[in-house]
Protein backbone atom coordinates (compact mmCIF):
# COMPACT_ATOMS: atom_id res chain seq x y z
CA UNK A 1 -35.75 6.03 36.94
CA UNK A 2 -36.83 2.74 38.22
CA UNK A 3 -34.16 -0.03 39.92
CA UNK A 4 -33.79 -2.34 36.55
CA UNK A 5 -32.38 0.74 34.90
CA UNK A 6 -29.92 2.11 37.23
CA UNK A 7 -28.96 -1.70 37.41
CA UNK A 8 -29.06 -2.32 33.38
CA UNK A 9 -26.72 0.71 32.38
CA UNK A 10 -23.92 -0.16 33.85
CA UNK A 11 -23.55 -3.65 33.65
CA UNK A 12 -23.35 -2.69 29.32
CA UNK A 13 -20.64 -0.23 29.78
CA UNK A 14 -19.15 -3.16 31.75
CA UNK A 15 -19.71 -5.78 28.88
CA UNK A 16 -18.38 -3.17 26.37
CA UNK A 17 -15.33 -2.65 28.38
CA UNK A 18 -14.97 -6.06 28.55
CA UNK A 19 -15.18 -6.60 24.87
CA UNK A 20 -12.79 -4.02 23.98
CA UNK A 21 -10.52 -4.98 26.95
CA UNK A 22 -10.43 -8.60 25.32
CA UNK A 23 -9.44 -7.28 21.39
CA UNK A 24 -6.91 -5.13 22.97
CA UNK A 25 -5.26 -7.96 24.72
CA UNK A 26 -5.59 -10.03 21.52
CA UNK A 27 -3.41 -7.27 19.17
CA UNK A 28 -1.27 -6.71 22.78
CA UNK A 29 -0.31 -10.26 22.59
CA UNK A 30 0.37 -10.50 19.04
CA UNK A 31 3.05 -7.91 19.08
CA UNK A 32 5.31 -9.30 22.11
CA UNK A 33 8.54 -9.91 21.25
CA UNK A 34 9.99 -13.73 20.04
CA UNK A 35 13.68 -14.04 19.51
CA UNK A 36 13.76 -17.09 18.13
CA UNK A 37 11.25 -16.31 15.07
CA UNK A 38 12.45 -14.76 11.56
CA UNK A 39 10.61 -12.63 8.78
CA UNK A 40 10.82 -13.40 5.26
CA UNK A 41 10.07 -9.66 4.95
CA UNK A 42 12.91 -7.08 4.28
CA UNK A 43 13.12 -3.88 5.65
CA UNK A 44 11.58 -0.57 4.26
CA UNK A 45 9.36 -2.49 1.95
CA UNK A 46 6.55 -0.90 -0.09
CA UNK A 47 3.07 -2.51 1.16
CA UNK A 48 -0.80 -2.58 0.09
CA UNK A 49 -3.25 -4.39 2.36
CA UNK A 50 -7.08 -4.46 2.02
CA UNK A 51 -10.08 -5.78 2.65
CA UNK A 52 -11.66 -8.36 0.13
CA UNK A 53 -10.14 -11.48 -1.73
CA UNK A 54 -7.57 -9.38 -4.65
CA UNK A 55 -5.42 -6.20 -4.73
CA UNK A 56 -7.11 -3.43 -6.87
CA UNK A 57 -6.02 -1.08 -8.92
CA UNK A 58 -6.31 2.21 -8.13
CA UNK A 59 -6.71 1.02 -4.67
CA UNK A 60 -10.03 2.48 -3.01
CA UNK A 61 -10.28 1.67 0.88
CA UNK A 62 -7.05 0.55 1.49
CA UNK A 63 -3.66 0.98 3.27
CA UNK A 64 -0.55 1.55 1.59
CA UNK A 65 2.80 2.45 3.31
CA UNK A 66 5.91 0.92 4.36
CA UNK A 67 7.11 -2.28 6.61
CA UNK A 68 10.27 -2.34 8.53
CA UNK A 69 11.35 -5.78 10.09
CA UNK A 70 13.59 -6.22 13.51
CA UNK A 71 13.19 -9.80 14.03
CA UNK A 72 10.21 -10.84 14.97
CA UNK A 73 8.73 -7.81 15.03
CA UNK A 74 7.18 -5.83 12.48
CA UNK A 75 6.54 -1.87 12.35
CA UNK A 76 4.88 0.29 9.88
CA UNK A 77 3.40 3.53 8.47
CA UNK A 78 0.48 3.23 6.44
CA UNK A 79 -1.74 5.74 4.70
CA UNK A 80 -5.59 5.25 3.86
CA UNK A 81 -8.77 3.98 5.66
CA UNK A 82 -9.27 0.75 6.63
CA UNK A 83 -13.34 -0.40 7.03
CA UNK A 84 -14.23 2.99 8.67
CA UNK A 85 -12.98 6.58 8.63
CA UNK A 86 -11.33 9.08 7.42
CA UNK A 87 -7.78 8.65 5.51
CA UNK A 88 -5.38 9.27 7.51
CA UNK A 89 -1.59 8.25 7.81
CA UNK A 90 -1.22 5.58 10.97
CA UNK A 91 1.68 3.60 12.88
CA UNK A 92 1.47 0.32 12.91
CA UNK A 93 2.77 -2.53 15.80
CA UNK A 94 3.22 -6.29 14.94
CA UNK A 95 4.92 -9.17 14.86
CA UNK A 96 5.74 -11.95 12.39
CA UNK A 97 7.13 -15.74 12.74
CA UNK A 98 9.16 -18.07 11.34
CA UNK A 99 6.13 -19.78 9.11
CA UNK A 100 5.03 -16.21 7.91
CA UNK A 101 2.32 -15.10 10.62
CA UNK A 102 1.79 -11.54 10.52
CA UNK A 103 -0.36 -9.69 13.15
CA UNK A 104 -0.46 -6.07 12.50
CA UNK A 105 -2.46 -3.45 14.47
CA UNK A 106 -2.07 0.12 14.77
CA UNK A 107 -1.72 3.02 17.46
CA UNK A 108 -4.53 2.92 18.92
CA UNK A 109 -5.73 -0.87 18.13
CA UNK A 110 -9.09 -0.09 16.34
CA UNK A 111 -8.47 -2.40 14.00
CA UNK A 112 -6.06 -5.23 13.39
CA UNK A 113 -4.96 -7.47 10.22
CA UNK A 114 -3.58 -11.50 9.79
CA UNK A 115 -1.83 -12.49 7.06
CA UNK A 116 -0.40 -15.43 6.46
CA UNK A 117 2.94 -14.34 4.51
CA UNK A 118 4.62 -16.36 1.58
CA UNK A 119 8.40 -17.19 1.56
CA UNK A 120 8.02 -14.87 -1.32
CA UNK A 121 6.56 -11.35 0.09
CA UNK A 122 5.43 -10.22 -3.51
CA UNK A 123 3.01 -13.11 -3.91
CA UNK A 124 -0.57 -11.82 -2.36
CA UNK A 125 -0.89 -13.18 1.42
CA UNK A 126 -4.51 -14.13 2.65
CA UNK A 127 -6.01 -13.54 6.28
CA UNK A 128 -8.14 -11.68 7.65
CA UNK A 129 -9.34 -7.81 8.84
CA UNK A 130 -11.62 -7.20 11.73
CA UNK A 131 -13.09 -3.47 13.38
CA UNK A 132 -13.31 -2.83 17.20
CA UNK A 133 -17.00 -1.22 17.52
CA UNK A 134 -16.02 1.51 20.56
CA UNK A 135 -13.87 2.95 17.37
CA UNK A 136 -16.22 2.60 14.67
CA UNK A 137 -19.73 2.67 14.22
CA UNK A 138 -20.08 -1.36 14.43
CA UNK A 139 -17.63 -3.78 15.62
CA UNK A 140 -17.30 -6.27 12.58
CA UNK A 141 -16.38 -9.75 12.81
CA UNK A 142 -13.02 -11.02 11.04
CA UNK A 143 -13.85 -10.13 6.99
CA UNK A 144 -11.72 -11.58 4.37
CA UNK A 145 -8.05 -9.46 3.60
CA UNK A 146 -5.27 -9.50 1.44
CA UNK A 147 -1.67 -7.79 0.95
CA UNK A 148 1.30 -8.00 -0.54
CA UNK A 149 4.85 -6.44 -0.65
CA UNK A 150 5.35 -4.67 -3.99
CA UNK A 151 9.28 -5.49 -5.67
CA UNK A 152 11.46 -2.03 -5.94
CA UNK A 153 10.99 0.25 -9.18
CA UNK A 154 14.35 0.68 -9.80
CA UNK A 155 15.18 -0.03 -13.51
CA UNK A 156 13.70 0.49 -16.65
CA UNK A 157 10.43 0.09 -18.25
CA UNK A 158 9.21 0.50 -21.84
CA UNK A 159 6.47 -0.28 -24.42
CA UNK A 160 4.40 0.81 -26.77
CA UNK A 161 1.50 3.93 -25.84
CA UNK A 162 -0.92 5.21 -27.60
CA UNK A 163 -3.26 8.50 -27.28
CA UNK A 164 -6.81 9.78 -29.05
CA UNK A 165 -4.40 11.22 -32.09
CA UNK A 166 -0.99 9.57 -31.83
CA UNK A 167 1.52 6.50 -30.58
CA UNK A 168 4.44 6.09 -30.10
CA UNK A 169 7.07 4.31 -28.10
CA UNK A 170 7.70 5.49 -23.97
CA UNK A 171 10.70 4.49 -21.97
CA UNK A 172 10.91 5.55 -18.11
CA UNK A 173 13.71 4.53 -16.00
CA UNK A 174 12.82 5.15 -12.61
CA UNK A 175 15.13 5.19 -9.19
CA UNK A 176 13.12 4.12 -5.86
CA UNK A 177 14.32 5.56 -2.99
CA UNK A 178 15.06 2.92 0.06
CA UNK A 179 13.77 5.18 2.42
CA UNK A 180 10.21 5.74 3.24
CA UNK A 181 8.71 9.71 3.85
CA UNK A 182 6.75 10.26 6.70
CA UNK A 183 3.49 9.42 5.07
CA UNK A 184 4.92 5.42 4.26
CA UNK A 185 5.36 6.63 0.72
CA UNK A 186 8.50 5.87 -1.19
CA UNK A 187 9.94 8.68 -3.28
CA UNK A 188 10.29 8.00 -7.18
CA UNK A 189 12.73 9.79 -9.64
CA UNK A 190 13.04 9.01 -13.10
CA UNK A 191 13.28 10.48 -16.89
CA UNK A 192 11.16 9.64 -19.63
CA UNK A 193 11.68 8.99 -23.71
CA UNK A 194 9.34 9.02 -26.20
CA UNK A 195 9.50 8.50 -30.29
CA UNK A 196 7.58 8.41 -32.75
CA UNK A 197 8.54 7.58 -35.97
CA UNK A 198 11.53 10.05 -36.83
CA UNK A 199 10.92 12.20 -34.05
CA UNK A 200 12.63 10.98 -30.73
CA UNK A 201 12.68 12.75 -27.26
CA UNK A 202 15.51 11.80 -24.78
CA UNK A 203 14.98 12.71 -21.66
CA UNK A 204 12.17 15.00 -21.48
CA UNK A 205 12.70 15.68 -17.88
CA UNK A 206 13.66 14.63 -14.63
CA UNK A 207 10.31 13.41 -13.27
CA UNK A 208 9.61 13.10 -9.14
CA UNK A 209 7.11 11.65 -7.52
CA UNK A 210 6.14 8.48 -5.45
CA UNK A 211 5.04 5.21 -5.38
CA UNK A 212 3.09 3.68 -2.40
CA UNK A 213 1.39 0.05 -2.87
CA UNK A 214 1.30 -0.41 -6.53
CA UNK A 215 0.47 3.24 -7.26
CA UNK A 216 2.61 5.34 -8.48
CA UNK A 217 2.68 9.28 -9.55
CA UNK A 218 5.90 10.95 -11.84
CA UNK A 219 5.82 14.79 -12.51
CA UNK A 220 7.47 17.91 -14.09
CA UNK A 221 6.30 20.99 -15.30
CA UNK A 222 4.41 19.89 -17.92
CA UNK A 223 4.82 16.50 -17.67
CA UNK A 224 3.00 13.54 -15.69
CA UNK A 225 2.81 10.32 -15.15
CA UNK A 226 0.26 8.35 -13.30
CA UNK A 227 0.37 4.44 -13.63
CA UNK A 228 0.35 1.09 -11.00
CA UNK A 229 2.23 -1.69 -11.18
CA UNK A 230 2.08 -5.37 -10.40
CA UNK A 231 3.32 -6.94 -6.99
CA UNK A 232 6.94 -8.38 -8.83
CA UNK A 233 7.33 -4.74 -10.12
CA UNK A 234 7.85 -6.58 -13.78
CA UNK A 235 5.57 -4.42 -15.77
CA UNK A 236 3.69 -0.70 -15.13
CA UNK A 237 0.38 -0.03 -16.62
CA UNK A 238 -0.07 3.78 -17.17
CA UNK A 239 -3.70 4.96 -17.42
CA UNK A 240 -2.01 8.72 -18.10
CA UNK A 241 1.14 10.14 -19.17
CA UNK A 242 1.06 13.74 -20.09
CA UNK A 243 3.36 14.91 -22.48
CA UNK A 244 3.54 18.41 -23.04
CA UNK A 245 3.31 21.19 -26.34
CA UNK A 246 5.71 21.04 -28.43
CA UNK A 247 7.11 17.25 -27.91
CA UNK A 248 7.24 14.70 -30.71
CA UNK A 249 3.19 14.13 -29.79
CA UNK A 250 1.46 16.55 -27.09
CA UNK A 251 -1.22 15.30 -25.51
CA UNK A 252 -2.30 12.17 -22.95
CA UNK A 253 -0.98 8.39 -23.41
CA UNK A 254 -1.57 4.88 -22.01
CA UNK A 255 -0.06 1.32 -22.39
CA UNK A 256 1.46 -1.24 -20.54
CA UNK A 257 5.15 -0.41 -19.64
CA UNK A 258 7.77 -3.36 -19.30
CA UNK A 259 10.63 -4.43 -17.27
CA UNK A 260 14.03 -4.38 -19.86
C-alpha cells in the first residue's frame, strides 16, 4: 500500500464523521428545551407526515403515529418508513415554537423533519425531510414534506354505499380512544347500521379497530371496515365495508361517509 493511501483513508472516515457529527448537532439543537415558546398542538394527537407536496390516501412511505406536547417540546411514536428502510415503529424527539416551528427527529437521528405548523394543526403544514447517508444508502439533501394532525373520530358518520349487487344506506358511530397503543396507533370502537329499503340492521356489531393518520380499520367476526378520512375528520371515505351472510345485503360496500 503506497503513502497516499494510508494517508487518503482516513482523512474520509474523518470527513464522514464530520458530516454526521454536524446533522447530529443540527436535530441535537433543535430539541433543547425553550420555556418561553408554546405549541398550537394538543396532546395525544393522531399524525401523518410524508415526503412529497400532499397527504395520500392509503398512505405508502409514510409515518403515522401520535404527538404529545410539553411545552416546547414535542415527543412522538410513529410507525412506517421514512425515505429508506424497513417499517418499523420509532420514537421521536422535537421541539416546537411559538410561530409553529416543528423539528422532529427520531432515536437515533437518521433522519429529521421541519414543518412549519398552522394555528390550526388539521390544515397540512409544509417543510421539509432530509436522510443522514451513514444510515441509509445515500445521504439526501432536504426533499419537500408535508403533515398534518388528523381531528378525533368520535361521532357519527353516514351516507349512502353501494356494492356490485346492492345499496343501501351505512351509519357508523365510532369512539376514538385518547390514548395512543404502543405502536402510535389510536384504538377505534364503533357499531354500524345499514338499510335498505324495508330491511334495516341496527347495530350489527360492536366493531374494534384503529385509526392512525387518516387510515382507519373497524372489525368483527364477519364484519369489516376499512376506510380514511380527511385531516378535519368531517367525512370518511370507505373503499370496503364487509357485511356479512344473512344481513339486509351480504357482500362488500363503498361510499363516502359523513359527519351528522
Amino acid at each position: 500500500m503506497g503513502p497516499g493511501k494510508v494517508y487518503d483513508v482516513p482523512m474520509k472516515n474523518q470527513m464522514h464523521f464530520l458530516a454526521l457529527c454536524c446533522v447530529v448537532l443540527l436535530v441535537g439543537c433543535a430539541v433543547q428545551p425553550n420555556s418561553s415558546s408554546t405549541s398550537p398542538l394538543g396532546a395525544a394527537t393522531n399524525w401523518q407526515i410524508e415526503a412529497g407536496t400532499s397527504i395520500t390516501a392509503p398512505p405508502a412511505g409514510v409515518l403515522t403515529g401520535a404527538l404529545q406536547t410539553q411545552g416546547s417540546q414535542v415527543t412522538g411514536v410513529f410507525s412506517g418508513t421514512p425515505l429508506c428502510g424497513t417499517p418499523q415503529v420509532m420514537s421521536f424527539a422535537g421541539t416546537i415554537d411559538s410561530s409553529g416551528n416543528l423539528t422532529l427527529a427520531p432515536t437515533p437521528p437518521y433522519f429529521y423533519v421541519q414543518l412549519a405548523v398552522p394555528a390550526n394543526p388539521t390544515t397540512v403544514s409544509t417543510g421539509t425531510m432530509s436522510m443522514i447517508g451513514q444510515f441509509c444508502a445515500l445521504a439526501t439533501a432536504p426533499g419537500p414534506a408535508v403533515g398534518v394532525e388528523i381531528a378525533s373520530l368520535t361521532g357519527t358518520f353516514a351516507g349512502p354505499v353501494t356494492s356490485s349487487s346492492a345499496s343501501g344506506n351505512l351509519s357508523l358511530m365510532l369512539t376514538q380512544s385518547a390514548t395512543p397503543n404502543g405502536s402510535g396507533q389510536f384504538p377505534l370502537t364503533g357499531t354500524l347500521t345499514f338499510s335498505n329499503g324495508a330491511c334495516v340492521e341496527n347495530g350489527l356489531a360492536s366493531l374494534a379497530g384503529t385509526v392512525s393518520g387518516i387510515g382507519l380499520t373497524l372489525d368483527a367476526q364477519n364484519i369489516s371496515v376499512a376506510a380514511s378520512t380527511n385531516p378535519a375528520a368531517t367525512q370518511l371515505t370507505a373503499t370496503s365495508i364487509t357485511l356479512p351472510p344473512g344481513s339486509c345485503a351480504s357482500g362488500v360496500f363503498s361510499g363516502t361517509l359523513a359527519r351528522q
